[in-house]
Protein backbone atom coordinates (compact mmCIF):
# COMPACT_ATOMS: atom_id res chain seq x y z
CA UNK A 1 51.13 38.77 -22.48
CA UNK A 2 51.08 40.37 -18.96
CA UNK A 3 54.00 43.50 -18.17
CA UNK A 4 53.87 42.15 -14.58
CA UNK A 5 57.19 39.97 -13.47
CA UNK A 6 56.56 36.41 -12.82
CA UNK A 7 57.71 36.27 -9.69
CA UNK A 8 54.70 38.76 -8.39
CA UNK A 9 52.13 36.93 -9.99
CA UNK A 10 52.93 33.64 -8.49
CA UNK A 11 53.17 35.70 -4.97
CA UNK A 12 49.97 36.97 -5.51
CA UNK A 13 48.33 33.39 -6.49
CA UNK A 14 49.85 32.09 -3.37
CA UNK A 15 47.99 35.12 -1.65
CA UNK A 16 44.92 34.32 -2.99
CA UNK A 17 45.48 30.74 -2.18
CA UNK A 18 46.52 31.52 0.75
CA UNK A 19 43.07 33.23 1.44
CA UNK A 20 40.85 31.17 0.09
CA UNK A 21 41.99 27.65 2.27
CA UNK A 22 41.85 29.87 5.47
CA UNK A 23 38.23 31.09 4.26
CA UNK A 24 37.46 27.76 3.68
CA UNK A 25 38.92 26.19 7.26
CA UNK A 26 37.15 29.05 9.16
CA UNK A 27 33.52 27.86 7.19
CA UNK A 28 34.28 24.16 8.78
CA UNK A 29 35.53 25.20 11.77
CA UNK A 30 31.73 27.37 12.59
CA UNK A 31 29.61 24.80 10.70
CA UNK A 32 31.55 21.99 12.81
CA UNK A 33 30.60 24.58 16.15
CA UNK A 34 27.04 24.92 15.22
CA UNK A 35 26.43 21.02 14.73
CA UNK A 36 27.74 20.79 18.51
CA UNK A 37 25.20 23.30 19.25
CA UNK A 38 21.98 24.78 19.01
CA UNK A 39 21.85 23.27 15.23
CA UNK A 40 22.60 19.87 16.41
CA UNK A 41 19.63 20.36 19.46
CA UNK A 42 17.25 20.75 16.73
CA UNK A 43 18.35 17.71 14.22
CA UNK A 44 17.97 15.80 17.45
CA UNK A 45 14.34 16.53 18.32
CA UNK A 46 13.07 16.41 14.65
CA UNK A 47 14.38 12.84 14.25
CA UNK A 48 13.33 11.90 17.80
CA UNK A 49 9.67 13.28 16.27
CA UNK A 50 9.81 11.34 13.24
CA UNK A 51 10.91 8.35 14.86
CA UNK A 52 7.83 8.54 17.28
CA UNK A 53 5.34 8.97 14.25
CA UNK A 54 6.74 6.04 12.11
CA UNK A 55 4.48 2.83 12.32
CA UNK A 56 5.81 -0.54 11.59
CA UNK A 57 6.81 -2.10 9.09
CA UNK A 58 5.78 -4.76 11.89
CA UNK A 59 2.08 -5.33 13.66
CA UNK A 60 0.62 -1.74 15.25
CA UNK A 61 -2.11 -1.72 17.15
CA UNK A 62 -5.25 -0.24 15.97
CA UNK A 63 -9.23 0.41 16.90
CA UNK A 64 -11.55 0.13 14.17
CA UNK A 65 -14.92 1.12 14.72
CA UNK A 66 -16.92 -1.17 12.82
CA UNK A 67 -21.00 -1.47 12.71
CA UNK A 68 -20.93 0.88 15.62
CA UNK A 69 -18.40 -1.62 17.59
CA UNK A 70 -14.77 -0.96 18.52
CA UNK A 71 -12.71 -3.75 17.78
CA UNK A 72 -8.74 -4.15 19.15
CA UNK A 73 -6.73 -5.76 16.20
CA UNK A 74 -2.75 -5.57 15.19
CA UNK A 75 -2.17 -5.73 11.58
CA UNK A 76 0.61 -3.98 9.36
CA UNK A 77 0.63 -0.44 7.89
CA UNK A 78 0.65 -1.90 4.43
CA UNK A 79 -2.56 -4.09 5.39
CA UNK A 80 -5.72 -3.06 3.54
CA UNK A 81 -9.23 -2.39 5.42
CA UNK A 82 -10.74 -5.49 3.24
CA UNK A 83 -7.36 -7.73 4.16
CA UNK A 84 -8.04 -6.89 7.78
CA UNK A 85 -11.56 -7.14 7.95
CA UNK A 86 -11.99 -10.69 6.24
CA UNK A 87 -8.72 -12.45 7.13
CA UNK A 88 -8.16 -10.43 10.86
CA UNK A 89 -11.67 -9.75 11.90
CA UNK A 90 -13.45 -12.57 9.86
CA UNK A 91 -16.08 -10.13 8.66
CA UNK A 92 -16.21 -11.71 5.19
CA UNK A 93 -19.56 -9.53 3.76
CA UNK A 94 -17.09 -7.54 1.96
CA UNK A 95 -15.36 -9.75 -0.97
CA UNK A 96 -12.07 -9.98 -2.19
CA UNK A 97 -12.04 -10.19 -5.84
CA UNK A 98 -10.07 -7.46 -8.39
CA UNK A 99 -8.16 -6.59 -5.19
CA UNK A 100 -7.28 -3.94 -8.10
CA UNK A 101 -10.49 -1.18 -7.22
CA UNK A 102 -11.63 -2.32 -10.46
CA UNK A 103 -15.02 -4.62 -9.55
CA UNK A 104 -16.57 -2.98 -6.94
CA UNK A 105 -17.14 -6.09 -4.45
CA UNK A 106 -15.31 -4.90 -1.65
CA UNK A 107 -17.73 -1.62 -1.28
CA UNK A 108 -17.83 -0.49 2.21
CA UNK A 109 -18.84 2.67 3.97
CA UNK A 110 -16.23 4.91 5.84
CA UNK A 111 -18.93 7.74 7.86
CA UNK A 112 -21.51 7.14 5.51
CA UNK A 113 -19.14 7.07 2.21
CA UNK A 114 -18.80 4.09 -0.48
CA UNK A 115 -15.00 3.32 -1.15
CA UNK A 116 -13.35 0.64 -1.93
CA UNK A 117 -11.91 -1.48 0.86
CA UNK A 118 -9.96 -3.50 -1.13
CA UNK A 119 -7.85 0.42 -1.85
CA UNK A 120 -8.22 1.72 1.97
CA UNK A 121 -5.14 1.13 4.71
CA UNK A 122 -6.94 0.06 7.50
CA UNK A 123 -4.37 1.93 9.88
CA UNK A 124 -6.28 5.19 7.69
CA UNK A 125 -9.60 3.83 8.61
CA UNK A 126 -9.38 4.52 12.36
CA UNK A 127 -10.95 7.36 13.46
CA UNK A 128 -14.12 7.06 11.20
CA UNK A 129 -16.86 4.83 11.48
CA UNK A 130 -16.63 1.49 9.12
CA UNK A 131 -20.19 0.18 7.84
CA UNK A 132 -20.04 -3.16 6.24
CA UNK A 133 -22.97 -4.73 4.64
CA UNK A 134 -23.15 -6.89 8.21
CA UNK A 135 -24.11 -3.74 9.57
CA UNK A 136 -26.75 -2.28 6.85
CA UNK A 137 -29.50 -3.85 8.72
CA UNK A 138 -31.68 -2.64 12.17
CA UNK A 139 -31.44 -6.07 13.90
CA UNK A 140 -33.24 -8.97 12.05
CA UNK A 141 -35.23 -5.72 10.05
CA UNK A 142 -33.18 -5.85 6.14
CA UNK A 143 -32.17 -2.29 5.37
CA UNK A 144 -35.22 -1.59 2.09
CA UNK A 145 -32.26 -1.93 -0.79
CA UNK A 146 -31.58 -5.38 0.31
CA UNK A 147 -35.33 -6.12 0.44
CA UNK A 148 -35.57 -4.54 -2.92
CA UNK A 149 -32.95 -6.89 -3.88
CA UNK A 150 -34.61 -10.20 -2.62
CA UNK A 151 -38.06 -9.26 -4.39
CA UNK A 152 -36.79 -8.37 -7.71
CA UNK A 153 -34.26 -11.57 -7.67
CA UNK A 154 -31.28 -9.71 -8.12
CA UNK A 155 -29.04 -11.69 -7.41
CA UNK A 156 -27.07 -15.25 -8.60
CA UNK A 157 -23.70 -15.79 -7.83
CA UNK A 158 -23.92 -12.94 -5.03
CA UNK A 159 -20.41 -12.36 -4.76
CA UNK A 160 -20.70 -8.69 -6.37
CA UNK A 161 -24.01 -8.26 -4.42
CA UNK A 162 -22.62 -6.95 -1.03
CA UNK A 163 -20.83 -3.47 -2.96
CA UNK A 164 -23.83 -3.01 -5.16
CA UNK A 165 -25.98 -2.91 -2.27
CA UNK A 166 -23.54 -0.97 -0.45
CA UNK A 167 -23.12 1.61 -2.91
CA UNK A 168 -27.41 1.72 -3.66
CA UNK A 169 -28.24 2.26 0.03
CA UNK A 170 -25.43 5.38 0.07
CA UNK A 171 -27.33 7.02 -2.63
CA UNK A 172 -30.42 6.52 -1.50
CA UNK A 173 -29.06 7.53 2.25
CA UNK A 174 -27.88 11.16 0.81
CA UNK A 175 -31.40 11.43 -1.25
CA UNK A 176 -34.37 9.60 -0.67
CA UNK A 177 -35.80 10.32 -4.14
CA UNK A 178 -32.20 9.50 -6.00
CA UNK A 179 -33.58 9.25 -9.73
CA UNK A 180 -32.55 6.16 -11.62
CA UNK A 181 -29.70 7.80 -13.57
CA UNK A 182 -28.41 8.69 -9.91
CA UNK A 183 -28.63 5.09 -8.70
CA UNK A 184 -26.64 3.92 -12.14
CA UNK A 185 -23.61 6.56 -11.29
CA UNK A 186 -23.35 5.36 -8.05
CA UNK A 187 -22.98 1.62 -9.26
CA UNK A 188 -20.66 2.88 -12.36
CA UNK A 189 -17.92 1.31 -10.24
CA UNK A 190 -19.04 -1.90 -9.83
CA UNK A 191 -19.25 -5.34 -12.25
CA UNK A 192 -21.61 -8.02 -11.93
CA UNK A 193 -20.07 -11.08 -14.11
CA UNK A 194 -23.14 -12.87 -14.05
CA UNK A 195 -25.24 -9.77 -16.06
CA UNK A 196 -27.85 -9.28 -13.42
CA UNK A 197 -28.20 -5.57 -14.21
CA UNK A 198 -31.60 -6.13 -15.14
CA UNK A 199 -32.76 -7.06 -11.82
CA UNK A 200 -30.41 -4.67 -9.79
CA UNK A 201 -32.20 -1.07 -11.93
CA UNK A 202 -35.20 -3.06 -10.81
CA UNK A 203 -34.41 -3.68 -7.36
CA UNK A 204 -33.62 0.05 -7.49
CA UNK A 205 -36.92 1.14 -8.23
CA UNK A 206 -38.21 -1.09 -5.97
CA UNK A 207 -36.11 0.69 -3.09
CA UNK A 208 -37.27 4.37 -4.14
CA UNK A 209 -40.82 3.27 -3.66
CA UNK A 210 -39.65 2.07 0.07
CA UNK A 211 -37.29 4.51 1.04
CA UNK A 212 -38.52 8.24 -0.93
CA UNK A 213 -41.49 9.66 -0.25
């Protein structure tokens, strides 16, 4: 048990009290002065910045630049390059049907790279250039992976055709002489419900023999 009296211990926790609330009421009073000021100033332009770089959620304009063409088109944020480019665009090479990156059929090229459109934001897309099997040929000339694919039948229901080709001619693009274990990891993505793979390794020796040396 404390020797002190009581009175002087309940003085000195008034004290302290007394100390603490004006510490506190001081902290508010500059914290309240600095969000007048040069603090306040700062949160202003940083929210003025973000509010300049958020698109949407409604239509945006975008460019695309697709098979060396710019096209003008307003579409969402959330929009997909395949949802834009079949239902905005009506360039329908590119097919919609996982619309999960699972199947491959929605293959296009963004500078010379296969992804998956069907997984791209088209409002990501600007800036690069977009190749879409439309585009894989020189004028009425077929690019040599699609002629491979005509001589060697490789195709039936053709709706998986488009990314298979898309994907091929990207291998063969970044090596002439792409081996056939090369040409099978670059279609490891893709699915062909119909079981064509038969014709498609052929088609891809077929291309070699056009495209390597």
């Amino acid at each position: 048990m404390s020797d002190q009296p009581v009175g002087q211990t309940q003085e000195r926790r008034a004290f302290s009290r007394r100390l603490f609330m004006k510490g506190v009421g001081t902290s508010m009073v500059s914290a309240g002065a600095l969000s007048t000021g040069i603090a306040a100033g700062a949160m202003q332009e940083a929210q003025a910045s973000q509010e300049e770089n958020v698109r949407g959620p409604g239509m945006v304009p975008m460019t695309l630049n697709i098979n060396g063409h710019n096209y003008q088109v307003e579409a969402e944020p959330r929009e997909t390059l395949l949802e834009v480019l079949r239902n905005r665009l009506d360039i329908t090479g590119p097919k919609l049907v996982c619309d999960a990156g699972s199947c491959g059929a929605c293959t296009v090229w963004l500078d010379g790279n296969p992804v998956y459109g069907c997984l791209t934001l088209a409002i990501k897309a600007q800036g690069k250039k977009i190749t879409t099997i439309e585009g894989l040929a020189q004028g009425d000339k077929l690019h040599p992976v699609q002629e491979a694919f005509i001589e060697a039948d490789a195709t039936q229901c053709g709706f998986c055709t488009p990314g298979f080709v898309m994907s091929m001619s990207a291998a063969y693009e970044k090596n002439p002489n792409a081996s056939l274990d090369e040409i099978k990891e670059s279609v490891s993505g893709h699915i062909c419900r119909c079981g064509t793979y038969t014709q498609m390794l052929e088609a891809a020796e077929l291309a070699r023999g056009k495209i390597g040396g």
